[in-house]
C-alpha atoms as a PDB file:
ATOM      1  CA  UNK A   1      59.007 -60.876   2.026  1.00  0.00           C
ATOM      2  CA  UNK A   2      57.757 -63.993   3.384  1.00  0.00           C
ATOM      3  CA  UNK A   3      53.859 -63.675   5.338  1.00  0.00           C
ATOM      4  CA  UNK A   4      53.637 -63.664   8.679  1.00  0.00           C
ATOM      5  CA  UNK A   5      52.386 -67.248  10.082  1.00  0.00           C
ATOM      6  CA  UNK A   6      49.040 -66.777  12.197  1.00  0.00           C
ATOM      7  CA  UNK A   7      47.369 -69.487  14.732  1.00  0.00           C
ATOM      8  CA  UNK A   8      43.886 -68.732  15.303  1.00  0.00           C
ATOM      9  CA  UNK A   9      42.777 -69.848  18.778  1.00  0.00           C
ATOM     10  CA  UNK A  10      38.919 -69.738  19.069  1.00  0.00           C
ATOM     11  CA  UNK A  11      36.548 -70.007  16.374  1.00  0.00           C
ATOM     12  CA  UNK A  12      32.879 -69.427  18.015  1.00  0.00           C
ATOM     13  CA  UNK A  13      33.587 -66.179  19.304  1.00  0.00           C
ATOM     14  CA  UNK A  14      31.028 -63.269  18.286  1.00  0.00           C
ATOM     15  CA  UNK A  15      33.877 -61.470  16.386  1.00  0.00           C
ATOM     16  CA  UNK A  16      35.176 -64.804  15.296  1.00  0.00           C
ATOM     17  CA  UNK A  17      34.080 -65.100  11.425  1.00  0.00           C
ATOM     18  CA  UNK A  18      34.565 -61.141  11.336  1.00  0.00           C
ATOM     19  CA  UNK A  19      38.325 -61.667  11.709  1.00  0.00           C
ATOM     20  CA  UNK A  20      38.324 -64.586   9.985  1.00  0.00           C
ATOM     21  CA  UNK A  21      36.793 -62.464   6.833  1.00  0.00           C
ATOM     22  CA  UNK A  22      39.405 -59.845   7.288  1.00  0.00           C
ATOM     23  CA  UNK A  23      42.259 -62.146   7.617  1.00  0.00           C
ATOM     24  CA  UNK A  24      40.857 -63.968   4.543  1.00  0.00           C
ATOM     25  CA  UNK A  25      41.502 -60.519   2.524  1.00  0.00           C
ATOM     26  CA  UNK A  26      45.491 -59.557   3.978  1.00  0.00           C
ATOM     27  CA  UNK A  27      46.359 -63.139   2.726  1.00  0.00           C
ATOM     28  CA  UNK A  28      49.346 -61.571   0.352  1.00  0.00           C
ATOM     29  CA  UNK A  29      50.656 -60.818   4.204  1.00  0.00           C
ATOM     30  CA  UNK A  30      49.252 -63.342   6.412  1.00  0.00           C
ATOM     31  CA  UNK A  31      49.076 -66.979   6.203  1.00  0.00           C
ATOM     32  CA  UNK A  32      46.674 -68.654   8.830  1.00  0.00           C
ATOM     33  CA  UNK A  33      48.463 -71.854   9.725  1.00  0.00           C
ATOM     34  CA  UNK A  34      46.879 -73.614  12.264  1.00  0.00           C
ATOM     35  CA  UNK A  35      43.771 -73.096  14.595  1.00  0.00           C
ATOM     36  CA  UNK A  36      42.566 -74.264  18.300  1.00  0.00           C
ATOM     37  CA  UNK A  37      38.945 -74.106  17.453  1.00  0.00           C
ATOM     38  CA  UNK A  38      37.828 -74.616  21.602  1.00  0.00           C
ATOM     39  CA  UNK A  39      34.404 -76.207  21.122  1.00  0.00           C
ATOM     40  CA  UNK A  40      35.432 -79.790  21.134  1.00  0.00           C
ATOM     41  CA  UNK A  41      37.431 -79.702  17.966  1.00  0.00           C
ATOM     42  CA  UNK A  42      34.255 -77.836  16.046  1.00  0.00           C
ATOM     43  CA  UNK A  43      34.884 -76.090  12.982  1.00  0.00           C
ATOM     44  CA  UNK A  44      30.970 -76.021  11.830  1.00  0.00           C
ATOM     45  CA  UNK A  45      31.023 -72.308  11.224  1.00  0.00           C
ATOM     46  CA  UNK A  46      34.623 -72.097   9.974  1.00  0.00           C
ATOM     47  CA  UNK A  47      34.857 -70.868   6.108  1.00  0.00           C
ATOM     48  CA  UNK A  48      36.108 -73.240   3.410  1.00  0.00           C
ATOM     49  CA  UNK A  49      39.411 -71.429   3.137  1.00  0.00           C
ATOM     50  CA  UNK A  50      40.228 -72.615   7.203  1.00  0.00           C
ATOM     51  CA  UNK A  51      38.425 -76.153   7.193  1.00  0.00           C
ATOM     52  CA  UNK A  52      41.532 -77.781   6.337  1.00  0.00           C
ATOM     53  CA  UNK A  53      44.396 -76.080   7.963  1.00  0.00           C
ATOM     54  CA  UNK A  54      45.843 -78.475  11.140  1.00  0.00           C
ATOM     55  CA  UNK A  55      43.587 -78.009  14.583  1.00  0.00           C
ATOM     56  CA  UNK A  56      45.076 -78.672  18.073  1.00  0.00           C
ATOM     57  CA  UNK A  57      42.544 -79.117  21.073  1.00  0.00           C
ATOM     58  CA  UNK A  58      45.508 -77.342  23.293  1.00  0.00           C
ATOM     59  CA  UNK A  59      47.239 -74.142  23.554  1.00  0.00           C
ATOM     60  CA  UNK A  60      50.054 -76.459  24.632  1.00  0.00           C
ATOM     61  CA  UNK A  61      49.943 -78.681  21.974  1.00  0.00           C
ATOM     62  CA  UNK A  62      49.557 -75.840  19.240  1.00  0.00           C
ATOM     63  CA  UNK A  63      52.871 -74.108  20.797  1.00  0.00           C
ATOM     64  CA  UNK A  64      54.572 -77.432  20.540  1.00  0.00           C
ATOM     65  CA  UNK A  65      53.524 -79.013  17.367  1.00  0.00           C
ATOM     66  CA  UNK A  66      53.220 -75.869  14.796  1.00  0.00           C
ATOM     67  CA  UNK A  67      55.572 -73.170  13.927  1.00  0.00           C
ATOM     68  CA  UNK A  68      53.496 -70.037  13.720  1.00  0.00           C
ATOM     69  CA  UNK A  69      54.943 -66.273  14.408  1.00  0.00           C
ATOM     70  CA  UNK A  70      51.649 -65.028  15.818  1.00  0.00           C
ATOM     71  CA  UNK A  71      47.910 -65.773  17.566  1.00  0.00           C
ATOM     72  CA  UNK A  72      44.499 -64.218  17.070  1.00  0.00           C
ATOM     73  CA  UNK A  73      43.310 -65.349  20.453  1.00  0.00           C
ATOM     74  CA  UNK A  74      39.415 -65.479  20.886  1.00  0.00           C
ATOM     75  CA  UNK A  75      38.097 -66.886  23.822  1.00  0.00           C
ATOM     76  CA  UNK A  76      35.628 -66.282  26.657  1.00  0.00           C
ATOM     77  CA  UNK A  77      36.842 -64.170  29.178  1.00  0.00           C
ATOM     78  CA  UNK A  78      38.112 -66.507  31.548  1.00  0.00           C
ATOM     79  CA  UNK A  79      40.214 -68.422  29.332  1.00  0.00           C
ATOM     80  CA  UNK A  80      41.673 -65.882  27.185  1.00  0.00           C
ATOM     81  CA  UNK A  81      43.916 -64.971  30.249  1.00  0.00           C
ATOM     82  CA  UNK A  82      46.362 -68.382  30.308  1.00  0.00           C
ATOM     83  CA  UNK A  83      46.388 -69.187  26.162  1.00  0.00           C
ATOM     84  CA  UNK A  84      47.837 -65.437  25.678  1.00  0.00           C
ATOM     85  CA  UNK A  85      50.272 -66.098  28.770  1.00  0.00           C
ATOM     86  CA  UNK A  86      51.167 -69.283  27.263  1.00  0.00           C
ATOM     87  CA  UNK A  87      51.582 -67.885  23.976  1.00  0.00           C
ATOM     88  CA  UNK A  88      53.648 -65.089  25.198  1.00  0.00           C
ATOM     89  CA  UNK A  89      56.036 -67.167  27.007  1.00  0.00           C
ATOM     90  CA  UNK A  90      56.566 -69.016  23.886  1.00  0.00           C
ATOM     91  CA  UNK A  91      57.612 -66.077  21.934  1.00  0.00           C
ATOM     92  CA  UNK A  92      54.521 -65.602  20.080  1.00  0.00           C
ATOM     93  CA  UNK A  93      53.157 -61.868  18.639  1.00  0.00           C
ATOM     94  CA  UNK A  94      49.727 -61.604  20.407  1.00  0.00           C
ATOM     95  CA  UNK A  95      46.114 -59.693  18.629  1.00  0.00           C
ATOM     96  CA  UNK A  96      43.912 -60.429  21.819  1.00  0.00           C
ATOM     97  CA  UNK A  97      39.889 -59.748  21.842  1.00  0.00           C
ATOM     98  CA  UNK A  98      38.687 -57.521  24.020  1.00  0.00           C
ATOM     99  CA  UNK A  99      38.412 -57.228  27.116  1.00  0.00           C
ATOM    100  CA  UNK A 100      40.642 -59.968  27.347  1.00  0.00           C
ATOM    101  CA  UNK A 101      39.982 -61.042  30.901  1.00  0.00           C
ATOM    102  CA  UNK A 102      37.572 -61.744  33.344  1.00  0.00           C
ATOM    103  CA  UNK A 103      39.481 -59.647  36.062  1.00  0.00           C
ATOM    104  CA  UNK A 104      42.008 -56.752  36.404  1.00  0.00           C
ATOM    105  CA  UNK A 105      44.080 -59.390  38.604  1.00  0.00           C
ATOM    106  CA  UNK A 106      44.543 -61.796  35.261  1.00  0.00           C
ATOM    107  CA  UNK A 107      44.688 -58.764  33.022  1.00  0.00           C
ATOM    108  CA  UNK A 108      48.081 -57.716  34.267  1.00  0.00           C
ATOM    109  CA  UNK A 109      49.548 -60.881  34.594  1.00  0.00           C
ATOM    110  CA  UNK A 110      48.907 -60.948  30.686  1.00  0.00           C
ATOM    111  CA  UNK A 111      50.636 -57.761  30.559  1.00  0.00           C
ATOM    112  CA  UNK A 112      53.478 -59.241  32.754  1.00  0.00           C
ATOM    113  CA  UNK A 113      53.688 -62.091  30.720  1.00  0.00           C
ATOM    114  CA  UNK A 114      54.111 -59.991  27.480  1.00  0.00           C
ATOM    115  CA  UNK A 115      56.133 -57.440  28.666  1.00  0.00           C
ATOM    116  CA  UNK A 116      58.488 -59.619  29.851  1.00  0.00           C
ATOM    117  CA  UNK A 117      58.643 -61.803  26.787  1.00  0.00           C
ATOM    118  CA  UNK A 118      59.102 -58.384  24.678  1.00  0.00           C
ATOM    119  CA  UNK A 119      56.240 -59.436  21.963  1.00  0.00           C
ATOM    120  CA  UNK A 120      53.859 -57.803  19.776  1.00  0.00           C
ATOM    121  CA  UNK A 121      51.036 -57.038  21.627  1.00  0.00           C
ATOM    122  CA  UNK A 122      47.293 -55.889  19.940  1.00  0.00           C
ATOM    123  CA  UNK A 123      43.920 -55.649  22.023  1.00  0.00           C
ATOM    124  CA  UNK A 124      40.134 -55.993  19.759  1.00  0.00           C
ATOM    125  CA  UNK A 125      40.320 -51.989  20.161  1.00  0.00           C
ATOM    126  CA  UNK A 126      39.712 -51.016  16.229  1.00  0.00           C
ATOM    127  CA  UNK A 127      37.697 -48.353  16.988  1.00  0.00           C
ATOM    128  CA  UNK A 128      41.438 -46.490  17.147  1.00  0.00           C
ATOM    129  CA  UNK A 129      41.576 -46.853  13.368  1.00  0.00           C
ATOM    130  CA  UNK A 130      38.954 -44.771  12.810  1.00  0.00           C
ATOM    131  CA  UNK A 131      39.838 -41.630  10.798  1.00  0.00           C
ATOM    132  CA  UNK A 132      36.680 -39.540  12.931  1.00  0.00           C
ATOM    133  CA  UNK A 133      38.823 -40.398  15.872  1.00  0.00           C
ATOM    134  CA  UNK A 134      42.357 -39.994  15.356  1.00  0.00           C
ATOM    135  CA  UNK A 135      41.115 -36.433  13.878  1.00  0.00           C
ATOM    136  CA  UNK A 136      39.837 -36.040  17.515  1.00  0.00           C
ATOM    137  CA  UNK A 137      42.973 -37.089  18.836  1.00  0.00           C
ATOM    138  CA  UNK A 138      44.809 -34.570  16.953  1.00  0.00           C
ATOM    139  CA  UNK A 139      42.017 -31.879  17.550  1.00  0.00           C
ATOM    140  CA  UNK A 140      42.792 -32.569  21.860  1.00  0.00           C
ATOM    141  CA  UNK A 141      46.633 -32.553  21.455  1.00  0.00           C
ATOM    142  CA  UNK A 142      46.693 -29.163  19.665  1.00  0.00           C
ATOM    143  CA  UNK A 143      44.642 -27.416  22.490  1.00  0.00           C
ATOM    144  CA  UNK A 144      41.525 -27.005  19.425  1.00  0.00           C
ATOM    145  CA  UNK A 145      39.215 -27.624  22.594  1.00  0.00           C
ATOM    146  CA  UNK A 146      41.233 -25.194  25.000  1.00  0.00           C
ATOM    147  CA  UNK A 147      41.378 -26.742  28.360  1.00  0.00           C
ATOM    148  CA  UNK A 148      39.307 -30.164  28.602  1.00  0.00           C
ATOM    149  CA  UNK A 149      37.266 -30.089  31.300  1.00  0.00           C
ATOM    150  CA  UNK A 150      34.025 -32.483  30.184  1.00  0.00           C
ATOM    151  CA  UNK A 151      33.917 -35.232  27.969  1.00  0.00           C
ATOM    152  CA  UNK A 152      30.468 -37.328  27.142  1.00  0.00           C
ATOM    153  CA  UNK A 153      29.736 -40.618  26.031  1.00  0.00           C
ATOM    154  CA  UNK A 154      27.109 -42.583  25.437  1.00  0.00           C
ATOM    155  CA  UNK A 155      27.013 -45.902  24.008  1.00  0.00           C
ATOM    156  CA  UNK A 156      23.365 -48.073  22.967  1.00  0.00           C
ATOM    157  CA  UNK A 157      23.245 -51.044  21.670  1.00  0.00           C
ATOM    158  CA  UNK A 158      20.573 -54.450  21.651  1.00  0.00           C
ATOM    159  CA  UNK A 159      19.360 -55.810  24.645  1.00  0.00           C
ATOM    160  CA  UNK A 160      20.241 -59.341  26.161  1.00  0.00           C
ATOM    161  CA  UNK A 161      17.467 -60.859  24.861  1.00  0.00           C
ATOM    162  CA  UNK A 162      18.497 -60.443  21.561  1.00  0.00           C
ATOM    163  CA  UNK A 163      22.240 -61.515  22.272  1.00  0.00           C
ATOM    164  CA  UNK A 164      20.282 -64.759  24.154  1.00  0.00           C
ATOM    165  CA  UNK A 165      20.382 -64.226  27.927  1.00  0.00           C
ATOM    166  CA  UNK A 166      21.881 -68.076  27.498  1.00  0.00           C
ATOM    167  CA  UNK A 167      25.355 -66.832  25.704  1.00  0.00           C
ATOM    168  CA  UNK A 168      28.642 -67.189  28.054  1.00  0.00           C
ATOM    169  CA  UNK A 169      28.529 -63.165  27.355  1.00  0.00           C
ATOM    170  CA  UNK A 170      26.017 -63.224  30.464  1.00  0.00           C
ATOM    171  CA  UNK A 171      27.928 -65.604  32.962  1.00  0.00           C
ATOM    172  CA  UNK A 172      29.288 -64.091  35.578  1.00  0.00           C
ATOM    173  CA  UNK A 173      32.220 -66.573  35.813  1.00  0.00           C
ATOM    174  CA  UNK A 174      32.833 -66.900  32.338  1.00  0.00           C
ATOM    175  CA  UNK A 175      33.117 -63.176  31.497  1.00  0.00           C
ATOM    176  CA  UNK A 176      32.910 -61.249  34.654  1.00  0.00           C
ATOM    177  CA  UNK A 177      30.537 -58.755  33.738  1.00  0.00           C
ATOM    178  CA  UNK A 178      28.076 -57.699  31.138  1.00  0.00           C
ATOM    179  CA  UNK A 179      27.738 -54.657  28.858  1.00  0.00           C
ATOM    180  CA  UNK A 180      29.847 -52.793  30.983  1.00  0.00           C
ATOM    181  CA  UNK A 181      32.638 -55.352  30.800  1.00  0.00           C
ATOM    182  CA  UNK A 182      32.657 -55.830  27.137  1.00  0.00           C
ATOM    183  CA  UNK A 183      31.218 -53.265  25.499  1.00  0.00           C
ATOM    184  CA  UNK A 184      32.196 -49.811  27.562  1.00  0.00           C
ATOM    185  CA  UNK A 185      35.442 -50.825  27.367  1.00  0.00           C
ATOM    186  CA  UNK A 186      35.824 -49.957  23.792  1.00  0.00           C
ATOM    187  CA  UNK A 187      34.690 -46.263  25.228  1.00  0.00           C
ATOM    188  CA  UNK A 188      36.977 -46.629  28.333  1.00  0.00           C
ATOM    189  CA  UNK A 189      40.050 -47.215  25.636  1.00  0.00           C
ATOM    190  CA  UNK A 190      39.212 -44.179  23.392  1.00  0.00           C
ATOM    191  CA  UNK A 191      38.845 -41.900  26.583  1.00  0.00           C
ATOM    192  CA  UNK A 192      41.897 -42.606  27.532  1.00  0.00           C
ATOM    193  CA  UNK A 193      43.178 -43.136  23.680  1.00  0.00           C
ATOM    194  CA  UNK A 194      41.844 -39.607  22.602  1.00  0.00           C
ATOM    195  CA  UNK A 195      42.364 -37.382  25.682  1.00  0.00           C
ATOM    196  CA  UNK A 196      45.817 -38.615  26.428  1.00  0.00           C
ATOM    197  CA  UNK A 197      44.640 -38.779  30.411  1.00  0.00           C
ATOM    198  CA  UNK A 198      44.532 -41.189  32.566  1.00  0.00           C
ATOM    199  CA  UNK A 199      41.136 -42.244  34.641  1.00  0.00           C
ATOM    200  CA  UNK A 200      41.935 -41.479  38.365  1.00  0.00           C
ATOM    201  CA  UNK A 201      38.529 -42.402  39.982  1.00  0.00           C
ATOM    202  CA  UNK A 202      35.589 -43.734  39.394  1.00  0.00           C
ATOM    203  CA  UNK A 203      31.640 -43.432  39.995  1.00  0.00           C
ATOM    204  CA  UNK A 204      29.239 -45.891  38.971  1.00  0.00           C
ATOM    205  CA  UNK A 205      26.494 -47.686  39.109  1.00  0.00           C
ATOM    206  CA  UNK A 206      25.051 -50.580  36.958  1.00  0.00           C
ATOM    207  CA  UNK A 207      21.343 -52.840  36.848  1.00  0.00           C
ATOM    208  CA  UNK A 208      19.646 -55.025  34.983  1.00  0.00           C
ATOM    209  CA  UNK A 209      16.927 -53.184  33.224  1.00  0.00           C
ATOM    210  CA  UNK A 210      16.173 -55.769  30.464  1.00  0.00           C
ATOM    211  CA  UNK A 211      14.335 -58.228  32.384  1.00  0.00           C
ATOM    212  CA  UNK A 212      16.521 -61.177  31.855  1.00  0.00           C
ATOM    213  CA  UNK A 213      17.182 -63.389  34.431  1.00  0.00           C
ATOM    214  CA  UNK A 214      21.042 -62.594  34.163  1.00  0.00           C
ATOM    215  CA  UNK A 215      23.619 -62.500  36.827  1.00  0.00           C
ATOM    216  CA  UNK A 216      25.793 -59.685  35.012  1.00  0.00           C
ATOM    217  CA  UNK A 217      25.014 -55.639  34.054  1.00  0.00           C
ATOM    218  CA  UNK A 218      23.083 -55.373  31.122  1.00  0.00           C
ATOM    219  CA  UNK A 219      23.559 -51.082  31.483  1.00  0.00           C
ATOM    220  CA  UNK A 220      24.329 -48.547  33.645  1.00  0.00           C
ATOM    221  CA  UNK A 221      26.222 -45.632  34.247  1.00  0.00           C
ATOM    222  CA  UNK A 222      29.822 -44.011  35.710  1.00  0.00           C
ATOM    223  CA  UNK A 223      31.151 -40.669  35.905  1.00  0.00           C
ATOM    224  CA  UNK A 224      35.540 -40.698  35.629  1.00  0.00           C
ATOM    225  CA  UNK A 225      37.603 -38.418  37.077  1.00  0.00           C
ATOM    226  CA  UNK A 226      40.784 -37.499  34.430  1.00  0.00           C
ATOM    227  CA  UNK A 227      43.761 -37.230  35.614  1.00  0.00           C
ATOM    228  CA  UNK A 228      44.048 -33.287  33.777  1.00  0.00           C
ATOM    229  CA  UNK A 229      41.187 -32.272  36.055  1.00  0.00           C
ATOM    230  CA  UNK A 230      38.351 -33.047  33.768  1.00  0.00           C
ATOM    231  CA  UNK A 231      35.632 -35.002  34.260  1.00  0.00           C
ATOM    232  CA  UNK A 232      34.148 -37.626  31.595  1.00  0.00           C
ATOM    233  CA  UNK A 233      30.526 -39.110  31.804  1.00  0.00           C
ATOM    234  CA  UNK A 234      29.450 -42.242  30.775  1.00  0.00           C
ATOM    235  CA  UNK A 235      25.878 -44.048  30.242  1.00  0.00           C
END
């Protein structure tokens, strides 16, 4: 069976050399053909295995130039939205990093764009892999828990100044928001992943209780309404 052709758009992203490791190790499956590294045609942190392969300094260029069946797409916030339309368009499987977009406006035009072009479609969501919770998932489906009515979650992690209050992470109009925006969401997916409910409405309220001079949330809080009747708390 011959591998599956991958294009790797983005190469500085925080979760760029992870990927880039675990590709490395599926390589009896996939073959990384081509990437867009983004930074001005960079490749100083790229691996030895990738520092050859052919680099395009377009989207546009890599659709039309290489033949590829698939893109790891890792961009900032604000760009990820057009490369994955693009790619979609073009007929091209699609693992996108989380959260994907900067807004919920350009987040379902992505989903338009795929949708419409019938592709394979992955979000930066792993945390659904994780045996603890799909033995949740099963645990909520067979009524273990009787009828949910309260779900917690809490998620801590470094501060911004350990991140650097200078990363794109902490622009407003690169990323659109802050912890909330890129780190909850992994919490927001397995809410909605595990309890099989959708979130109906929504509570919240977010600061910046670091001390960084940064124009995004570095924490907060929210408290979901599910559409079974439960409510889920998050901080």
């Amino acid at each position: 069976m011959s591998r599956f052709r991958l294009a790797i758009v983005g190469v500085d992203h925080p979760h760029g050399s992870g990927w880039r490791d675990l590709l490395a190790n599926l390589d009896d499956r996939i073959e990384t053909v081509a990437l867009v590294p983004r930074f001005g045609g960079t490749t100083t942190s790229l691996e030895e295995c990738y520092a050859r392969l052919p680099r395009y300094d377009t989207v546009d260029e890599l659709i039309a130039n290489a033949a590829f069946d698939g893109a790891l797409v890792a961009l900032p916030n604000d760009e990820s939205p057009q490369a994955a339309i693009s790619l979609a368009r073009a007929g091209k499987h699609l693992l996108l990093e989380k959260p994907g977009a900067a807004t919920v406006a350009a987040a379902e035009q992505i989903a338009e764009a795929v949708t419409t072009a019938g592709v394979a479609f992955q979000t930066g969501y792993m945390w659904r892999y994780d045996d603890a919770v799909a033995r949740l998932r099963d645990m909520v489906a067979d009524g273990r828990f009787g009828k949910l009515i309260s779900v917690e979650m809490t998620f801590v992690t470094s501060d911004a100044r350990r991140r650097d209050p200078q990363h794109y992470l902490f622009d407003r109009d690169t990323s659109g928001g802050g912890f909330f925006n890129w780190l909850a969401c992994h919490y927001l997916d397995l809410l909605l992943y595990v309890t099989g409910q959708p979130v109906v409405a929504v509570t919240a309220r977010t600061g910046v209780f670091g001390g960084e001079a940064i124009d995004v949330e570095d924490g907060g809080a929210a408290i979901m309404d599910l559409g079974g009747g439960g409510i889920a708390t998050f901080i």
